[in-house]
N, C-alpha and C. Protein backbone atom coordinates (compact mmCIF):
# COMPACT_ATOMS: atom_id res chain seq x y z
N UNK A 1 95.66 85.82 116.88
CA UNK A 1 95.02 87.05 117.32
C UNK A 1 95.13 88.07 116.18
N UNK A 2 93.73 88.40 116.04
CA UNK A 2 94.21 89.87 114.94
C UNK A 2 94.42 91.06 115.44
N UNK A 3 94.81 91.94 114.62
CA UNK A 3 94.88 93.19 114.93
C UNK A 3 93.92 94.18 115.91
N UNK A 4 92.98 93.82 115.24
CA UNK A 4 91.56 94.97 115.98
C UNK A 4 91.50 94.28 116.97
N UNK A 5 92.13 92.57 117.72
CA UNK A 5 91.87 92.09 118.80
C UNK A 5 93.14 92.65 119.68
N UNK A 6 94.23 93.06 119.29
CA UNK A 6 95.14 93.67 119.43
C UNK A 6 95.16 95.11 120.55
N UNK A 7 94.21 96.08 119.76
CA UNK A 7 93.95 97.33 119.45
C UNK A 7 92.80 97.42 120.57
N UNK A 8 91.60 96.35 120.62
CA UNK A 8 91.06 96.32 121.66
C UNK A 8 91.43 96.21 123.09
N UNK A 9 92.39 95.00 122.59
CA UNK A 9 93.16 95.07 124.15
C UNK A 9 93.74 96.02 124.53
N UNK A 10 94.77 96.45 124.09
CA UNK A 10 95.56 97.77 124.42
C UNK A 10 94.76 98.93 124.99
N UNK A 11 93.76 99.20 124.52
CA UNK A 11 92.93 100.04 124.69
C UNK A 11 91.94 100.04 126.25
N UNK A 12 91.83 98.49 126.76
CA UNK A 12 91.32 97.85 127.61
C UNK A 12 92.19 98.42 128.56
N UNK A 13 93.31 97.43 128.17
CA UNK A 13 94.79 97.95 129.16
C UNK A 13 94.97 99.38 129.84
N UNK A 14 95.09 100.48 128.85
CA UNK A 14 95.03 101.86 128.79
C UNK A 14 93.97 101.91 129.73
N UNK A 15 92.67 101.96 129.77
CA UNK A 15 91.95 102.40 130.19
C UNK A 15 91.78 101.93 132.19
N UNK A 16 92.53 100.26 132.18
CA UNK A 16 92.85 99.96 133.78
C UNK A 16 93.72 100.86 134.23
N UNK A 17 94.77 101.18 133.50
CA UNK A 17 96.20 101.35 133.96
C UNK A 17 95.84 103.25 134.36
N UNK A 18 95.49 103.68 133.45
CA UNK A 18 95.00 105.18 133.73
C UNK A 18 93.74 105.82 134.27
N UNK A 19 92.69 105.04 134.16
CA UNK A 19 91.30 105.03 134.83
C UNK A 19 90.80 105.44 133.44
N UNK A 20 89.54 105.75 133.31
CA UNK A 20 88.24 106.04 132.09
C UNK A 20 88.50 107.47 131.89
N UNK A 21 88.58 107.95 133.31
CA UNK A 21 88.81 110.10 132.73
C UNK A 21 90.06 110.54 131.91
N UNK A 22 90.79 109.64 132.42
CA UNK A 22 92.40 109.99 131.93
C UNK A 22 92.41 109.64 130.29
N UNK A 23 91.80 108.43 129.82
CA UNK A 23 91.86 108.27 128.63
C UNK A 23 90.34 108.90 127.91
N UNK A 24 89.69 109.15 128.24
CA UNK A 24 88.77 110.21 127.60
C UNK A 24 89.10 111.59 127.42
N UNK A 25 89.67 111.93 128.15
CA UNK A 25 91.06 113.70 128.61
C UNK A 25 91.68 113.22 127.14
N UNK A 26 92.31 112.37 127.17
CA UNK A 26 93.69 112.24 126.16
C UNK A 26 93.05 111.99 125.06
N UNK A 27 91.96 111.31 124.54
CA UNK A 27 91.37 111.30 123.26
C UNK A 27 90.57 112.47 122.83
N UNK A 28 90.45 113.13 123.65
CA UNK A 28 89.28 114.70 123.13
C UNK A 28 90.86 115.02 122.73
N UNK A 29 92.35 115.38 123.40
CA UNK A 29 93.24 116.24 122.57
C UNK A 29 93.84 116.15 121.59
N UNK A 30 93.59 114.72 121.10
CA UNK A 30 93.86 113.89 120.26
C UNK A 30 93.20 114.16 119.12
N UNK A 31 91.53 114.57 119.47
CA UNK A 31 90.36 114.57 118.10
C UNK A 31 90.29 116.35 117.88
N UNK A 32 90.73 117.17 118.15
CA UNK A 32 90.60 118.31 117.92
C UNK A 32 90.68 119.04 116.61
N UNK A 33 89.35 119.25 116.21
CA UNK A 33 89.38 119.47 114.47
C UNK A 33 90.73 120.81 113.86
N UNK A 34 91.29 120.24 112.90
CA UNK A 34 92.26 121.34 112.46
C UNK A 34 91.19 122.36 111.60
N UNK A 35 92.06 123.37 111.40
CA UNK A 35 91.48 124.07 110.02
C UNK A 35 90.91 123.21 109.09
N UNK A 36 91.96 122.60 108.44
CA UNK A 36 91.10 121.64 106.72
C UNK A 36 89.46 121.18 107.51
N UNK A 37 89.36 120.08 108.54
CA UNK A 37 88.22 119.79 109.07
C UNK A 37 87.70 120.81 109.17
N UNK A 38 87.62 121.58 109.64
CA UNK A 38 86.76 123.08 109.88
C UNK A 38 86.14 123.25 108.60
N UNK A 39 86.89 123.51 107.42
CA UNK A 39 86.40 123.53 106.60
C UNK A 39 85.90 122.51 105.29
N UNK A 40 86.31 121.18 106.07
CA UNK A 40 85.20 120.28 105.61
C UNK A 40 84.47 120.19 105.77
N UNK A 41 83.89 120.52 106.72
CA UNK A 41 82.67 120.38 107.87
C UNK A 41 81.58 121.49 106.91
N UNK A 42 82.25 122.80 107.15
CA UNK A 42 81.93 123.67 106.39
C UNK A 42 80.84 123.33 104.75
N UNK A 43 82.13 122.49 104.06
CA UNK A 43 81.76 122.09 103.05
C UNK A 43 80.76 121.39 102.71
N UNK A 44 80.34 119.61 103.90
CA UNK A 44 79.31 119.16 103.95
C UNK A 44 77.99 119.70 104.47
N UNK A 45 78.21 121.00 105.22
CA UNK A 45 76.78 121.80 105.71
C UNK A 45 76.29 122.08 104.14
N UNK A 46 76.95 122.50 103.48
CA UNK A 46 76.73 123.42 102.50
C UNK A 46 75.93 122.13 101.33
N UNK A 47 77.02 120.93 101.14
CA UNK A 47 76.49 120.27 100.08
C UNK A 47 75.17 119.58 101.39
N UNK A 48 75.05 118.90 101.78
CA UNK A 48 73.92 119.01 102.23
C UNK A 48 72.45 119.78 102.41
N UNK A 49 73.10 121.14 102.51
CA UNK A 49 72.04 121.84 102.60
C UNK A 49 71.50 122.01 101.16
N UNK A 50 72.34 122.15 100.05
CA UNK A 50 71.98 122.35 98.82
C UNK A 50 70.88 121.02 98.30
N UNK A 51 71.37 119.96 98.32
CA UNK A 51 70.71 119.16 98.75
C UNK A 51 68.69 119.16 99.16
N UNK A 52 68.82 119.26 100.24
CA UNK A 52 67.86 119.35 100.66
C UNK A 52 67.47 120.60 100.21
N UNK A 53 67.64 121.83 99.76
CA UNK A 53 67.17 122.86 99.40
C UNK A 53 66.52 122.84 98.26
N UNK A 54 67.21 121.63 97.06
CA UNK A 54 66.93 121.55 95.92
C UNK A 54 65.31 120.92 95.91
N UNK A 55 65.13 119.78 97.17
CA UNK A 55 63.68 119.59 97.36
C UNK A 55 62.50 120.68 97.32
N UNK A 56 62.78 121.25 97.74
CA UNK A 56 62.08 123.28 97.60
C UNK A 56 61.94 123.75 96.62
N UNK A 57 63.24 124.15 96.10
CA UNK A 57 63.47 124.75 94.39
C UNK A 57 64.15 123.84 93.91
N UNK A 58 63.55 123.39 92.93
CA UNK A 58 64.61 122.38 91.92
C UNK A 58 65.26 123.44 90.85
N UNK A 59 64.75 124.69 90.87
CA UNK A 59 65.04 126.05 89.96
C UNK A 59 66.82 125.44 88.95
N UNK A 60 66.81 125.87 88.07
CA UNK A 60 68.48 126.19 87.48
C UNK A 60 69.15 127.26 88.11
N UNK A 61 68.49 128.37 89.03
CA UNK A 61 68.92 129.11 89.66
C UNK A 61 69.71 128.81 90.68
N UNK A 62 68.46 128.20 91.03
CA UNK A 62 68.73 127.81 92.72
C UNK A 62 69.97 126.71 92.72
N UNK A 63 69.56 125.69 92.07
CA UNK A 63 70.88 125.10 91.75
C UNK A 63 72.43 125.59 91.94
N UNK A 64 72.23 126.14 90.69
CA UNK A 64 73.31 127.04 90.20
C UNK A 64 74.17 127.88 91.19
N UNK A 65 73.15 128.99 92.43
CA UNK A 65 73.77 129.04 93.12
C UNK A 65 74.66 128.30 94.15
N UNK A 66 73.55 127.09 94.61
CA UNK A 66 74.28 125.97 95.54
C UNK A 66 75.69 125.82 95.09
N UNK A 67 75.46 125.41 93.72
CA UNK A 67 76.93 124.79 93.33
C UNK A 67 78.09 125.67 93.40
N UNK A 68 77.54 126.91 92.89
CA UNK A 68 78.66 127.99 93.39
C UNK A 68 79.19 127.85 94.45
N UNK A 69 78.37 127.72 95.34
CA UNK A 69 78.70 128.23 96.80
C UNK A 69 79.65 127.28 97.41
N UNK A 70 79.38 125.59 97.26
CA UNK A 70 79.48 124.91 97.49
C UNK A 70 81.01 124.69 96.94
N UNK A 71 80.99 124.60 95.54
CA UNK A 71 82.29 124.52 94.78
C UNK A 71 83.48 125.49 95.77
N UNK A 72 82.60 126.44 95.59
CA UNK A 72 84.29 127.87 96.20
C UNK A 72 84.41 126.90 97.47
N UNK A 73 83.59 126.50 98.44
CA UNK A 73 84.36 125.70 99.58
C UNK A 73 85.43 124.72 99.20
N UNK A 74 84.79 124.07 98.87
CA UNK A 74 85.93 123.10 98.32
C UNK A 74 87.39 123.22 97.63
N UNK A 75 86.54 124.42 96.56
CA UNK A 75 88.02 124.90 96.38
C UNK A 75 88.97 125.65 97.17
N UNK A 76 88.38 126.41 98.27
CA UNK A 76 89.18 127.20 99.43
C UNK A 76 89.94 125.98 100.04
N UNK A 77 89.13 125.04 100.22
CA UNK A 77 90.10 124.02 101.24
C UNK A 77 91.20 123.71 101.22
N UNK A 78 91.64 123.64 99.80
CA UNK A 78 92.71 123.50 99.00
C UNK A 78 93.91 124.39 99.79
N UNK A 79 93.53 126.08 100.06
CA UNK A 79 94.47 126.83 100.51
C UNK A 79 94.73 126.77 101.21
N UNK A 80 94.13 126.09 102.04
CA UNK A 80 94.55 125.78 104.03
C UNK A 80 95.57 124.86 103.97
N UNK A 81 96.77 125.17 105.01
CA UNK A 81 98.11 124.22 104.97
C UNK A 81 97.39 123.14 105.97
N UNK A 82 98.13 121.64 105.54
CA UNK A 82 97.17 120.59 106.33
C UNK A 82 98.32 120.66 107.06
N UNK A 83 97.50 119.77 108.28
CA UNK A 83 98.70 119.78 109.65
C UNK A 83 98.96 118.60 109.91
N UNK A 84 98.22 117.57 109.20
CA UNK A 84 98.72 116.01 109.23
C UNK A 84 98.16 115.63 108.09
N UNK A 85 98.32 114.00 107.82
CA UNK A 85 97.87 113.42 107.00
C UNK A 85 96.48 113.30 106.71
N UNK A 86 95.36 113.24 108.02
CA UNK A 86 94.34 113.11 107.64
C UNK A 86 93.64 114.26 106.95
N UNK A 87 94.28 115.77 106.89
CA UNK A 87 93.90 116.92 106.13
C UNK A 87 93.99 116.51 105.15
N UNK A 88 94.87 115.80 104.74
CA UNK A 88 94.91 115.60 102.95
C UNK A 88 93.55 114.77 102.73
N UNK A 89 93.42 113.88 103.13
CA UNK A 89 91.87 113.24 103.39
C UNK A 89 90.52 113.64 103.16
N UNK A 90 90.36 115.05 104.09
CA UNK A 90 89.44 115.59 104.60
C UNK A 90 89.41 116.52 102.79
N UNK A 91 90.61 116.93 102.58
CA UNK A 91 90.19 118.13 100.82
C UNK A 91 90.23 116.96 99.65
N UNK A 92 90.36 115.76 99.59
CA UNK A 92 90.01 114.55 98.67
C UNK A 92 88.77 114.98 98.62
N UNK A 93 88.03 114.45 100.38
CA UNK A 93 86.28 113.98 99.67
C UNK A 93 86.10 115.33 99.61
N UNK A 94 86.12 116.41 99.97
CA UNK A 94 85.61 117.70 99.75
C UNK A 94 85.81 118.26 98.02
N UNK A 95 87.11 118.02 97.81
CA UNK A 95 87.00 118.43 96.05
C UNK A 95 86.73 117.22 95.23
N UNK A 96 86.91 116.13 95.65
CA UNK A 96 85.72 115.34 94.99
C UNK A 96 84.53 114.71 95.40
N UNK A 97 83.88 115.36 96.24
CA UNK A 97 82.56 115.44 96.28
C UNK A 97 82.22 113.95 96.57
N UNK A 98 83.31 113.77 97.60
CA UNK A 98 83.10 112.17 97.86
C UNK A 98 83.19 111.09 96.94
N UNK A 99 84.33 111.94 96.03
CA UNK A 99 84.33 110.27 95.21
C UNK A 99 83.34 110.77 94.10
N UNK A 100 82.33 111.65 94.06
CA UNK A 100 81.30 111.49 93.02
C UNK A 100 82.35 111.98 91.88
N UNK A 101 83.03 112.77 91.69
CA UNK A 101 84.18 113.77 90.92
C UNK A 101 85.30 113.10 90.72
N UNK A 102 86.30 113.05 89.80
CA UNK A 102 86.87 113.14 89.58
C UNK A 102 88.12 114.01 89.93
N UNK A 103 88.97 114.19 90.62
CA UNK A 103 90.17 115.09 91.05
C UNK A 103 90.64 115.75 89.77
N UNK A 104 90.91 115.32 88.81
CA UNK A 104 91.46 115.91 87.62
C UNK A 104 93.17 116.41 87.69
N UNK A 105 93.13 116.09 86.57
CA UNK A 105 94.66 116.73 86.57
C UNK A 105 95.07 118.09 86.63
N UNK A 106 94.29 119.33 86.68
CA UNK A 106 93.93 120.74 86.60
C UNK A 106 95.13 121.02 87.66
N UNK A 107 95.37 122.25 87.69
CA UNK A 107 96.03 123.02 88.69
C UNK A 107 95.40 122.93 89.96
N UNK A 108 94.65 122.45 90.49
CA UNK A 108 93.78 122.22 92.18
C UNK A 108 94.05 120.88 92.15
N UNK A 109 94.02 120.26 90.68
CA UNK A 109 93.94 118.66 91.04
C UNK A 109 95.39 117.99 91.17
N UNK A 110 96.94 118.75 90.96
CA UNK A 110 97.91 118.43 90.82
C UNK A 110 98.56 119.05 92.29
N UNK A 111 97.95 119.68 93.09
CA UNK A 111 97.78 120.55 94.31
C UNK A 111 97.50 119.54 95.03
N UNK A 112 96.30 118.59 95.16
CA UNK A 112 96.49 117.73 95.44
C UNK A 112 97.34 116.64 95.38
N UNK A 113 97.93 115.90 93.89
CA UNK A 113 98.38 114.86 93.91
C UNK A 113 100.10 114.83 94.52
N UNK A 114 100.41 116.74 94.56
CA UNK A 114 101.41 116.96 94.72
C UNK A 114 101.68 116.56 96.39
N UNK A 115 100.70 117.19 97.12
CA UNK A 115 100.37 116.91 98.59
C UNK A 115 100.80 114.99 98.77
N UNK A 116 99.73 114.67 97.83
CA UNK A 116 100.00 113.08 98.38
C UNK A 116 101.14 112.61 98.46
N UNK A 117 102.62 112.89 97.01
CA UNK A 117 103.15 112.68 96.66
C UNK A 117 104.20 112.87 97.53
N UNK A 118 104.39 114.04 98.46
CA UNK A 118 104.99 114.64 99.35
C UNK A 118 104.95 113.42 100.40
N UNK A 119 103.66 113.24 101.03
CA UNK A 119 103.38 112.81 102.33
C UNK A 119 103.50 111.45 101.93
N UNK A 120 103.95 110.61 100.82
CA UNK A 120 104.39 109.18 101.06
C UNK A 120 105.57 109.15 101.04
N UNK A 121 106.44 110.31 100.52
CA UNK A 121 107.85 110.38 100.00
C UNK A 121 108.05 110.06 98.67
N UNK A 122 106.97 110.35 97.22
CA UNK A 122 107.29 109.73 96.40
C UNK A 122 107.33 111.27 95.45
N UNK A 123 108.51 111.31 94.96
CA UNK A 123 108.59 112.43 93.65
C UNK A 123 108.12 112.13 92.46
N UNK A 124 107.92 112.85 91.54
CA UNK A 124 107.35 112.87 90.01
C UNK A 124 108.07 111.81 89.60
């Protein structure tokens, strides 16, 4: 048996043993976006919208502003204290742009690695 056959069951189980409302109740308090999400969310409206905006104006302006705009999110995210592990997650793809970027070793990018470093237990 694998895992996800595991995970299914349990979940099966859960759902006889407590009925369907009880475990739908307990997974909405479970998924409740923190701050960092808030402002990931934030972040993908924005690169998205830039995005699609650029179809309109391809301008160096227009650009230019997107990226502004877009960048300071990302970089704000950074300041928000995460409240679990998956916050650290959520300001990865946001300051690197999903992977397209590079994290860098910079002062935002050691902000990060410092975070990770913390949350596995591993020091410099």
């Amino acid at each position: 048996m694998q895992r996800r056959d595991l995970l299914i069951a349990s979940g099966a189980a859960l759902t006889a043993s407590l009925g369907t409302q009880a475990v739908k109740a307990a997974c909405v308090l479970n998924f409740e976006e923190t701050p960092v999400q808030q402002a990931y969310l934030a972040w993908k409206r924005s690169l998205d919208g830039w995005t699609a905006d650029m179809e309109r104006d391809s301008s160096d302006e227009n650009g230019d502003r997107w990226c502004m705009a877009t960048f300071k999110l990302a970089d704000d995210i950074l300041d928000i204290p995460s409240e679990g592990p998956m916050d650290l997650i959520w300001k990865i793809m946001a300051y690197s742009y999903h992977g397209q970027h590079e994290i860098g070793d910079g002062a935002r990018g050691e902000e990060i690695w410092a975070e990770a470093r913390a949350l596995v237990g591993v020091s410099e």
